[in-house]
N, C-alpha and C. Protein backbone atom coordinates (compact mmCIF):
# COMPACT_ATOMS: atom_id res chain seq x y z
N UNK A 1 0.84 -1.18 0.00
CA UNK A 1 0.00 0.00 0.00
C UNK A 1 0.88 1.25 0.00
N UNK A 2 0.43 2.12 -0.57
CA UNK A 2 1.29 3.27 -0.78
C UNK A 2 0.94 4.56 0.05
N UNK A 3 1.89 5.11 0.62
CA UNK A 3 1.51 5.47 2.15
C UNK A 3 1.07 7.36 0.99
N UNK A 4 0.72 8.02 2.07
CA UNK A 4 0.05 9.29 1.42
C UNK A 4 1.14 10.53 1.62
N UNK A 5 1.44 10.80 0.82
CA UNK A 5 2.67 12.17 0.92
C UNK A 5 1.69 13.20 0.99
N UNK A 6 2.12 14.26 1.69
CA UNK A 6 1.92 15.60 2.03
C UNK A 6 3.22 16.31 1.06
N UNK A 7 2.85 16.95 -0.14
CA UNK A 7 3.68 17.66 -0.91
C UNK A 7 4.17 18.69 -0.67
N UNK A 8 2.81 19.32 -0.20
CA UNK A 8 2.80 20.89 0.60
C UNK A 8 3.60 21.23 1.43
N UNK A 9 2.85 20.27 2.63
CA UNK A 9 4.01 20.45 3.98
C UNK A 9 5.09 20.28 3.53
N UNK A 10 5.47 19.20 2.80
CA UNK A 10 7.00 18.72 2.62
C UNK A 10 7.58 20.06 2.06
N UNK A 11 7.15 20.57 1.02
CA UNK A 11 7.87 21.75 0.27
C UNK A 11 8.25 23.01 1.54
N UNK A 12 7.09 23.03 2.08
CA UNK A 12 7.22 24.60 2.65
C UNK A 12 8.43 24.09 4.02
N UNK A 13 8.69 22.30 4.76
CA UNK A 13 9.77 22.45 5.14
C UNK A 13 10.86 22.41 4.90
N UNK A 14 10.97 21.99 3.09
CA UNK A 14 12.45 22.05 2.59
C UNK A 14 12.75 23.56 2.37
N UNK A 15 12.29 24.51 2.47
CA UNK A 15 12.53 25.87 2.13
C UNK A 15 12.77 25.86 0.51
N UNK A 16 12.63 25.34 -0.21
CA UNK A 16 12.57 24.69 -2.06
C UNK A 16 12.23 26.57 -2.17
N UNK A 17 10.58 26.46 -2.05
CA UNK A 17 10.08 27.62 -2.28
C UNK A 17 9.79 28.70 -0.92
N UNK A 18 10.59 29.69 -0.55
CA UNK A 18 10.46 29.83 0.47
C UNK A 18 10.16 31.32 -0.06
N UNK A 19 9.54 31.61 -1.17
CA UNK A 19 8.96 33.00 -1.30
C UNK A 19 7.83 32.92 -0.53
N UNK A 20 7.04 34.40 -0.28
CA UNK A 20 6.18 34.93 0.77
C UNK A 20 5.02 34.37 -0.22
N UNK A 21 5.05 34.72 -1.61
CA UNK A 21 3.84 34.11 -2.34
C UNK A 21 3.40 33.07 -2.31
N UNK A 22 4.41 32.22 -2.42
CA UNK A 22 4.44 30.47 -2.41
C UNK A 22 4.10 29.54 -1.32
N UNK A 23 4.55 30.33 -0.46
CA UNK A 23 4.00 30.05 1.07
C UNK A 23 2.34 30.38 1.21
N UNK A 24 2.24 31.26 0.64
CA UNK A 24 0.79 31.93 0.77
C UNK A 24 0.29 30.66 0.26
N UNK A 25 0.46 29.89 -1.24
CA UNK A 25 -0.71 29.16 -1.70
C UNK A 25 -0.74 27.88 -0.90
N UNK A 26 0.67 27.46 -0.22
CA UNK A 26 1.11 26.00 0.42
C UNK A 26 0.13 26.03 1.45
N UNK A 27 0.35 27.16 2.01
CA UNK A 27 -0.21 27.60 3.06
C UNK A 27 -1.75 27.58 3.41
N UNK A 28 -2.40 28.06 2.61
CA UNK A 28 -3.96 28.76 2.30
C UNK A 28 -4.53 28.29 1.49
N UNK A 29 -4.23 28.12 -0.16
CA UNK A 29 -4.94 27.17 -0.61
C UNK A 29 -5.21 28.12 -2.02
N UNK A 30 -5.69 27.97 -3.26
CA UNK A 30 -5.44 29.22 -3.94
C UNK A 30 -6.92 29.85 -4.50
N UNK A 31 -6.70 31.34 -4.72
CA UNK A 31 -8.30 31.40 -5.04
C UNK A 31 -8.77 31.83 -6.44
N UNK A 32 -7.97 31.76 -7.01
CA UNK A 32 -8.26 32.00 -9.12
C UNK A 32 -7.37 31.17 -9.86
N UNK A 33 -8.07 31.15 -11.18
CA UNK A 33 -7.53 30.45 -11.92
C UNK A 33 -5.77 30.40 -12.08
N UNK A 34 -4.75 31.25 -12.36
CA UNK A 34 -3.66 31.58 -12.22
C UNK A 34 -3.52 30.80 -11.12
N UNK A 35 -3.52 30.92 -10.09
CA UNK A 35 -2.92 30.80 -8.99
C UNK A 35 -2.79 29.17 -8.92
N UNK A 36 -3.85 28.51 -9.72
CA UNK A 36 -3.68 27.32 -9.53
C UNK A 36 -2.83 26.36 -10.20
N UNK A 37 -2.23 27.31 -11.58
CA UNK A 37 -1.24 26.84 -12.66
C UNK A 37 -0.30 27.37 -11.86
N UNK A 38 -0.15 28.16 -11.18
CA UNK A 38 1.08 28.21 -10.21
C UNK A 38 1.20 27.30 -9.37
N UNK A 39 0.34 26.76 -8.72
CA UNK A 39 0.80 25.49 -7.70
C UNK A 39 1.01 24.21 -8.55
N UNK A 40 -0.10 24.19 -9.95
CA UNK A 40 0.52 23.23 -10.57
C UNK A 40 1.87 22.86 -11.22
N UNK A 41 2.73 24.38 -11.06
CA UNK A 41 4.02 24.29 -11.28
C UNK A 41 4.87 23.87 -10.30
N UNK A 42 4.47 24.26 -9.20
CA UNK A 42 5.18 24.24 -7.98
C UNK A 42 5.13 22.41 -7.51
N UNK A 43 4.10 22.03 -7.90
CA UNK A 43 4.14 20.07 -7.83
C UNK A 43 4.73 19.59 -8.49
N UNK A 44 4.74 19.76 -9.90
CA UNK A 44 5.13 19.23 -10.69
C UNK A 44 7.30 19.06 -10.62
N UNK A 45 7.57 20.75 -9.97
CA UNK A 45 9.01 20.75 -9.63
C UNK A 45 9.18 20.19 -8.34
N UNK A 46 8.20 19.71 -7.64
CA UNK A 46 8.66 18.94 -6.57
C UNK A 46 8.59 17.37 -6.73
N UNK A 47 7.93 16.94 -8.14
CA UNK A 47 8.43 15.50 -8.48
C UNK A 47 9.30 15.65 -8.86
N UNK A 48 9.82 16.55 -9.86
CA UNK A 48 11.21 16.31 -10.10
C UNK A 48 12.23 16.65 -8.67
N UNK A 49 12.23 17.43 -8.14
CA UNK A 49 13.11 17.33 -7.24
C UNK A 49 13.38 15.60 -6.28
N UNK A 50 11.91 15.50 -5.86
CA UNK A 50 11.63 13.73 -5.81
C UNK A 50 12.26 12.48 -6.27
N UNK A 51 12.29 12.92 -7.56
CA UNK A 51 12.79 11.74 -8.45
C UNK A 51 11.28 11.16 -8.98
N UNK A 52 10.64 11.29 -9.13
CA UNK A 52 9.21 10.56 -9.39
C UNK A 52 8.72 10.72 -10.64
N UNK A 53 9.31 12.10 -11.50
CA UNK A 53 8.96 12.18 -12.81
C UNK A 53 9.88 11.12 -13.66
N UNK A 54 10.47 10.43 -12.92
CA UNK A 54 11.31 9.07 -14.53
C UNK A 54 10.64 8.09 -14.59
N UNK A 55 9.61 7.92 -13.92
CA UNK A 55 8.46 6.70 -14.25
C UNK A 55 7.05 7.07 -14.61
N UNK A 56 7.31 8.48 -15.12
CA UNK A 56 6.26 8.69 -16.07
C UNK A 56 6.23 7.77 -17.32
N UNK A 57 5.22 7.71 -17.97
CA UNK A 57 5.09 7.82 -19.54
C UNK A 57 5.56 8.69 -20.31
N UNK A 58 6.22 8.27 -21.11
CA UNK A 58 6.59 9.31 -22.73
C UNK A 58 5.31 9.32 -23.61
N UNK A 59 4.75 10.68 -23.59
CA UNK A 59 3.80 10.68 -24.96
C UNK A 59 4.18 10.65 -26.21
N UNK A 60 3.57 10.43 -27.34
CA UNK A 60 4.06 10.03 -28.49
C UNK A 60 4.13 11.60 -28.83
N UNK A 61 5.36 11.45 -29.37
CA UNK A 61 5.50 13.10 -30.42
C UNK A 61 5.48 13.28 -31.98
N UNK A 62 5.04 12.09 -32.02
CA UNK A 62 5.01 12.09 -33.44
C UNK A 62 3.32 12.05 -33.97
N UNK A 63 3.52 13.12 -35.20
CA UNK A 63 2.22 13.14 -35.93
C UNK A 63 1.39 12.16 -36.07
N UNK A 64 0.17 12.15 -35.74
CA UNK A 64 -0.66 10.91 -35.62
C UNK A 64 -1.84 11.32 -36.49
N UNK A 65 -1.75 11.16 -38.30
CA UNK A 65 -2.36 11.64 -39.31
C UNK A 65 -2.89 10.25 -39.85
């Protein structure tokens, strides 16, 4: 069974993102659209920091005509 990570917490105690903004959304939670492609950035660089993005899938990049 795969135990449940806290991303959030984890980030805001590695100091990763330790801007006042970033904290704000870890923190609080976000309230417009923007704000939420910002945290979706902010996860996404904490799998990579993780290691967790190399067992993604590769999408196909090739033309599919």
């Amino acid at each position: 069974m795969k135990e449940k990570i806290n991303w959030q917490k984890e980030l805001l105690e590695s100091g990763k993102f330790n801007v006042k903004f970033s904290k704000n959304f870890l923190g609080h939670g976000v309230t417009n659209f923007m704000q939420g492609i910002y945290l979706g950035y902010m996860y996404s660089r904490w799998r990579k920091i993780r290691g967790l993005d190399k067992y993604d899938p590769v999408e196909n990049r090739k033309n599919s005509q």
